[in-house]
N, C-alpha and C. Protein backbone atom coordinates (compact mmCIF):
# COMPACT_ATOMS: atom_id res chain seq x y z
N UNK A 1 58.93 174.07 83.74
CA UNK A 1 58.12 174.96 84.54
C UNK A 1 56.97 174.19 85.22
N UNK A 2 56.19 173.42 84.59
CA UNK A 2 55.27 172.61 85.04
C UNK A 2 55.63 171.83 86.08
N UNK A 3 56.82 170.67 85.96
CA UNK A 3 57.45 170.20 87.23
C UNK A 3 57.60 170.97 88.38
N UNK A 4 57.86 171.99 88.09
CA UNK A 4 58.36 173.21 89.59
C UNK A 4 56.67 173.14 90.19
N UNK A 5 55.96 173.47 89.77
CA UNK A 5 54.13 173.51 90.35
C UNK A 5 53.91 171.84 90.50
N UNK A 6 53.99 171.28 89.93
CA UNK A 6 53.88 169.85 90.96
C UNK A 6 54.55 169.77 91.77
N UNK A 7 56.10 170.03 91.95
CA UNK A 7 56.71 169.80 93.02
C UNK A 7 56.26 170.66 94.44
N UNK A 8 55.89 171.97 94.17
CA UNK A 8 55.19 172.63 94.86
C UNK A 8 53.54 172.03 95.66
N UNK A 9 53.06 171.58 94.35
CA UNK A 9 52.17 171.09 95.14
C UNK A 9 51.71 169.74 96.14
N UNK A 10 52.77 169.19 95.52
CA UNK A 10 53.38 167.89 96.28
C UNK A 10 53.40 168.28 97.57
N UNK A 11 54.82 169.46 97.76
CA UNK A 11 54.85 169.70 98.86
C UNK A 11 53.85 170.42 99.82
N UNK A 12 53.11 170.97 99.56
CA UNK A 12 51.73 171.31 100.25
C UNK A 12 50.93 170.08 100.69
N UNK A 13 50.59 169.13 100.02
CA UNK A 13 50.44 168.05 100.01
C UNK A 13 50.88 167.16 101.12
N UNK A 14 52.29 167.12 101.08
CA UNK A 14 52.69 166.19 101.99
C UNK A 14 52.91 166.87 103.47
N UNK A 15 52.97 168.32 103.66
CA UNK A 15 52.91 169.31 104.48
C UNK A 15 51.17 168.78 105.59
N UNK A 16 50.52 168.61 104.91
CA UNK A 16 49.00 168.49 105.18
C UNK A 16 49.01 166.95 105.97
N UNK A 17 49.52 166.41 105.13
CA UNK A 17 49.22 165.53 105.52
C UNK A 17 50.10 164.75 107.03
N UNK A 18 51.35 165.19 106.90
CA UNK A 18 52.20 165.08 108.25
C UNK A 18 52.20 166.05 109.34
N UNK A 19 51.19 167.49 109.00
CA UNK A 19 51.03 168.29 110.14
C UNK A 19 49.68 167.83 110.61
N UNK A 20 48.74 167.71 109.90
CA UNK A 20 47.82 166.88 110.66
C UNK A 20 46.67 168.25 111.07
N UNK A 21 47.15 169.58 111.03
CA UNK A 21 46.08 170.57 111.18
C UNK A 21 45.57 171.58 110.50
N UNK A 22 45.55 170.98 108.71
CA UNK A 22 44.12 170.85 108.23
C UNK A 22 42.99 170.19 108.41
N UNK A 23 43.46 169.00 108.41
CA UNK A 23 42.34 167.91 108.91
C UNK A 23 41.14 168.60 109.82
N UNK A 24 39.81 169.07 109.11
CA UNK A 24 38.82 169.18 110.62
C UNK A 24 38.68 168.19 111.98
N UNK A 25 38.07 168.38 113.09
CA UNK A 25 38.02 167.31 114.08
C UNK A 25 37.11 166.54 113.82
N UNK A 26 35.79 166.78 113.10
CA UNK A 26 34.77 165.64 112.58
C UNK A 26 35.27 164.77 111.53
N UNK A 27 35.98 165.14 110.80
CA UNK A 27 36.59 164.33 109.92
C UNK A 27 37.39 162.88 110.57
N UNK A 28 38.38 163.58 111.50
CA UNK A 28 38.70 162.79 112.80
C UNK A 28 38.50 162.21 113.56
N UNK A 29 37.24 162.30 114.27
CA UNK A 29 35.90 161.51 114.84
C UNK A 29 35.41 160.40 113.96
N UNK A 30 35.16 161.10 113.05
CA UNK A 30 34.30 159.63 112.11
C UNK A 30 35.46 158.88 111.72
N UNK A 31 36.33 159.29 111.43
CA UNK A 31 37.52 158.24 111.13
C UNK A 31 37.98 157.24 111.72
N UNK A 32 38.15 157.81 113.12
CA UNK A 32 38.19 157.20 114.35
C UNK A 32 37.05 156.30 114.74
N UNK A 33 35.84 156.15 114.57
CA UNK A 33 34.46 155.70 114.60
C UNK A 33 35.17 154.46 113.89
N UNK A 34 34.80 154.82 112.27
CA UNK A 34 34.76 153.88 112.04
C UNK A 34 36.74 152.36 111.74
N UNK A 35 37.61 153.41 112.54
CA UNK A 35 38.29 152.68 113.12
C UNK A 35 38.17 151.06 114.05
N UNK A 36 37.75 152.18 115.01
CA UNK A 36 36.89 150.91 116.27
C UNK A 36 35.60 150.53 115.68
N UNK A 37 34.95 150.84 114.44
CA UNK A 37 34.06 150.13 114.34
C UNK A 37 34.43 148.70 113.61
N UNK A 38 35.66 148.40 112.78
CA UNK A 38 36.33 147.85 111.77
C UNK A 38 36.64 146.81 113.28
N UNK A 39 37.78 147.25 113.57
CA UNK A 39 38.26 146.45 114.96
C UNK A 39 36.74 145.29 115.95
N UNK A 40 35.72 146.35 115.78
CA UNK A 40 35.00 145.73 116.55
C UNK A 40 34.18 144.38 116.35
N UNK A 41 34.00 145.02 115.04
CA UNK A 41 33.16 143.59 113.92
C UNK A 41 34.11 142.73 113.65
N UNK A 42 35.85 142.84 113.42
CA UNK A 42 36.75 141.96 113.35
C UNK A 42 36.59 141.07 114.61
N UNK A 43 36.84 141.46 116.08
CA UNK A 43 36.84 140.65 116.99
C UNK A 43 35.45 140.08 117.03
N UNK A 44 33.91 140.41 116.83
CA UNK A 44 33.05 140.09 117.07
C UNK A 44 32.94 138.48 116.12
N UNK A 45 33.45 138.50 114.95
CA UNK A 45 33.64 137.66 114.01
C UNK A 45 34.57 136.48 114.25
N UNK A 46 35.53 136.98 114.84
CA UNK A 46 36.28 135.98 114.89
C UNK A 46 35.76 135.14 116.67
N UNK A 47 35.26 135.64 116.86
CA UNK A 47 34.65 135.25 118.26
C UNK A 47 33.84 134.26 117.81
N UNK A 48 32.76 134.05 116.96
CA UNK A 48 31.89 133.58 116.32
C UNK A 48 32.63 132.37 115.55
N UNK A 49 33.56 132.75 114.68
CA UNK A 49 34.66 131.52 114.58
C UNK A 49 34.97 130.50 115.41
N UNK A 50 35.77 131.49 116.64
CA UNK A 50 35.85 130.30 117.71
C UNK A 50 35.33 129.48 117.95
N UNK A 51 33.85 130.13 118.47
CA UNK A 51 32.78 128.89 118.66
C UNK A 51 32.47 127.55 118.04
N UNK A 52 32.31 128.65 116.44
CA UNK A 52 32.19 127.20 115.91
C UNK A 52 33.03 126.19 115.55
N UNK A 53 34.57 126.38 114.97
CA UNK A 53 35.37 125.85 115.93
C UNK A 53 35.25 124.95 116.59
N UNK A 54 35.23 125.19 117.88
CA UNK A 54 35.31 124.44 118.61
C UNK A 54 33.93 123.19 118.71
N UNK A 55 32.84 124.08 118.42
CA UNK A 55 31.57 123.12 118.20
C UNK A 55 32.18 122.19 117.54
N UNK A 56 32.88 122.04 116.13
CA UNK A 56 33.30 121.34 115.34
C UNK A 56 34.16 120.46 115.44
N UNK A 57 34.95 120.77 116.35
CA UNK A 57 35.84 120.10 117.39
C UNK A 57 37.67 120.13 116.52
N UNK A 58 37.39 121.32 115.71
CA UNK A 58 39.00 121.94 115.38
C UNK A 58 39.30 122.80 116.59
N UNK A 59 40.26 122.17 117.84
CA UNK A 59 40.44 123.12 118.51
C UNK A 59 41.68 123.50 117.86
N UNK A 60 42.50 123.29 117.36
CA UNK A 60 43.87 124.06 116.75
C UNK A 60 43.47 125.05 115.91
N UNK A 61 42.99 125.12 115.25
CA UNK A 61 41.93 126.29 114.52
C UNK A 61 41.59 127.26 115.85
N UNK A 62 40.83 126.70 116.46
CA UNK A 62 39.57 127.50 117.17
C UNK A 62 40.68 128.28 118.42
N UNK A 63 41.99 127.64 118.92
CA UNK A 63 42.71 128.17 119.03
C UNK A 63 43.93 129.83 118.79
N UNK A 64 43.49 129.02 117.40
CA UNK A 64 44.48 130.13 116.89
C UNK A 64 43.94 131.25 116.32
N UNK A 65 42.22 131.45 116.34
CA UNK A 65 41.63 132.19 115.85
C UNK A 65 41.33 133.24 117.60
N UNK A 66 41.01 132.35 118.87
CA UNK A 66 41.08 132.94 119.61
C UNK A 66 42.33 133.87 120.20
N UNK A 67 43.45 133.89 119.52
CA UNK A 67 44.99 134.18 120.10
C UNK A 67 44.91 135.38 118.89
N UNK A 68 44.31 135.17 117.85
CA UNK A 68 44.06 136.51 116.58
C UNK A 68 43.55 137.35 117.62
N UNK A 69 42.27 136.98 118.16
CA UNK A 69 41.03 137.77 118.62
C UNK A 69 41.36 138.55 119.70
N UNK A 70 42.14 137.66 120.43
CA UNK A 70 42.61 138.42 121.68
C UNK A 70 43.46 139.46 121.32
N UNK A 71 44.48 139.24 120.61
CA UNK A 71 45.29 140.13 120.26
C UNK A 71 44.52 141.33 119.50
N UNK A 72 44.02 141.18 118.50
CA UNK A 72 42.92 142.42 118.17
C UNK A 72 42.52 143.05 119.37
N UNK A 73 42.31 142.42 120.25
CA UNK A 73 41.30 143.04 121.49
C UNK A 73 42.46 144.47 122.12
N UNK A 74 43.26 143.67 122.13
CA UNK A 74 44.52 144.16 123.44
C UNK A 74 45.14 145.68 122.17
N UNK A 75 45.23 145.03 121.16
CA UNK A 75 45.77 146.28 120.09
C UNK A 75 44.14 147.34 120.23
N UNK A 76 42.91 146.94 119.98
CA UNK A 76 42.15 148.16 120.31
C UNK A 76 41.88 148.88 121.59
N UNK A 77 42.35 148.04 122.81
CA UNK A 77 42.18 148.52 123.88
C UNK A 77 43.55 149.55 124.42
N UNK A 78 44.26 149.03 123.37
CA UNK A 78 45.64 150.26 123.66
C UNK A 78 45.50 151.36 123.23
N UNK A 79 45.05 151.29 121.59
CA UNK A 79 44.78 152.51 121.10
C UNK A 79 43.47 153.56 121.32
N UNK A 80 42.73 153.04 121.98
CA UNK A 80 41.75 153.01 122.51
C UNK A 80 42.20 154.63 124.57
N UNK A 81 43.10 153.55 124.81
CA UNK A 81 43.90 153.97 126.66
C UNK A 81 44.68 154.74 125.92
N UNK A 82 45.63 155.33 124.99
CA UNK A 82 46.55 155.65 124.50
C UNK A 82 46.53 157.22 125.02
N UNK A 83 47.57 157.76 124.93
CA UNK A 83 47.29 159.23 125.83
C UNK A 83 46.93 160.51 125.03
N UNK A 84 47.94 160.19 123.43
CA UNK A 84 47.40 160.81 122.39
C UNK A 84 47.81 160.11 120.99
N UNK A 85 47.13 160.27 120.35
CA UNK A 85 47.62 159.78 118.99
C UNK A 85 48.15 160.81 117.91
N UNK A 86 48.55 162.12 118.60
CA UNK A 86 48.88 163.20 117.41
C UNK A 86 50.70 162.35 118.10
N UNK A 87 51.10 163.17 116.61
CA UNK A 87 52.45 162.93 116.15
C UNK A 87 52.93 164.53 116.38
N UNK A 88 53.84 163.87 117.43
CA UNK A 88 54.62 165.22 118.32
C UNK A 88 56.12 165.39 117.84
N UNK A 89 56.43 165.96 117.10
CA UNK A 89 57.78 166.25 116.64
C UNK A 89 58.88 167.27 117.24
């Protein structure tokens, strides 16, 4: 009997979480915040890498940290342009 109410609540559970409209929109916002905020301090950092890097005169390093960075850039600037991010079934 107990299994049957977990399984139940499982499924409420996983209901919530793949419909996506419980979720309030502030909840969503700040999530999103601190999304691009994560992304932002990542590229800001590795930017700072580069430099030194290169000050240091590892350009194969300082390279491959700029080809990270960029790519971070281009992945937040997509999701960022993106038209929507809900999951349309």
């Amino acid at each position: 009997m107990a299994n049957l109410q977990w399984k139940e609540k499982l499924k409420k559970v996983m209901e919530t979480t793949e419909s996506g409209k419980y979720v309030p929109d502030k909840a969503k916002s700040v999530g999103i915040f601190f999304f691009y905020l994560f992304f932002a301090i990542t590229i800001i950092v590795l930017l700072f890498f580069v430099i030194g890097m290169f000050q240091q005169n590892h350009y194969v390093v300082a390279s491959f940290l700029a080809i990270i960075s960029i790519g971070c850039l281009l992945f937040l600037w997509k999701v960022i342009h993106a038209d929507s991010l809900e999951n349309k079934n």
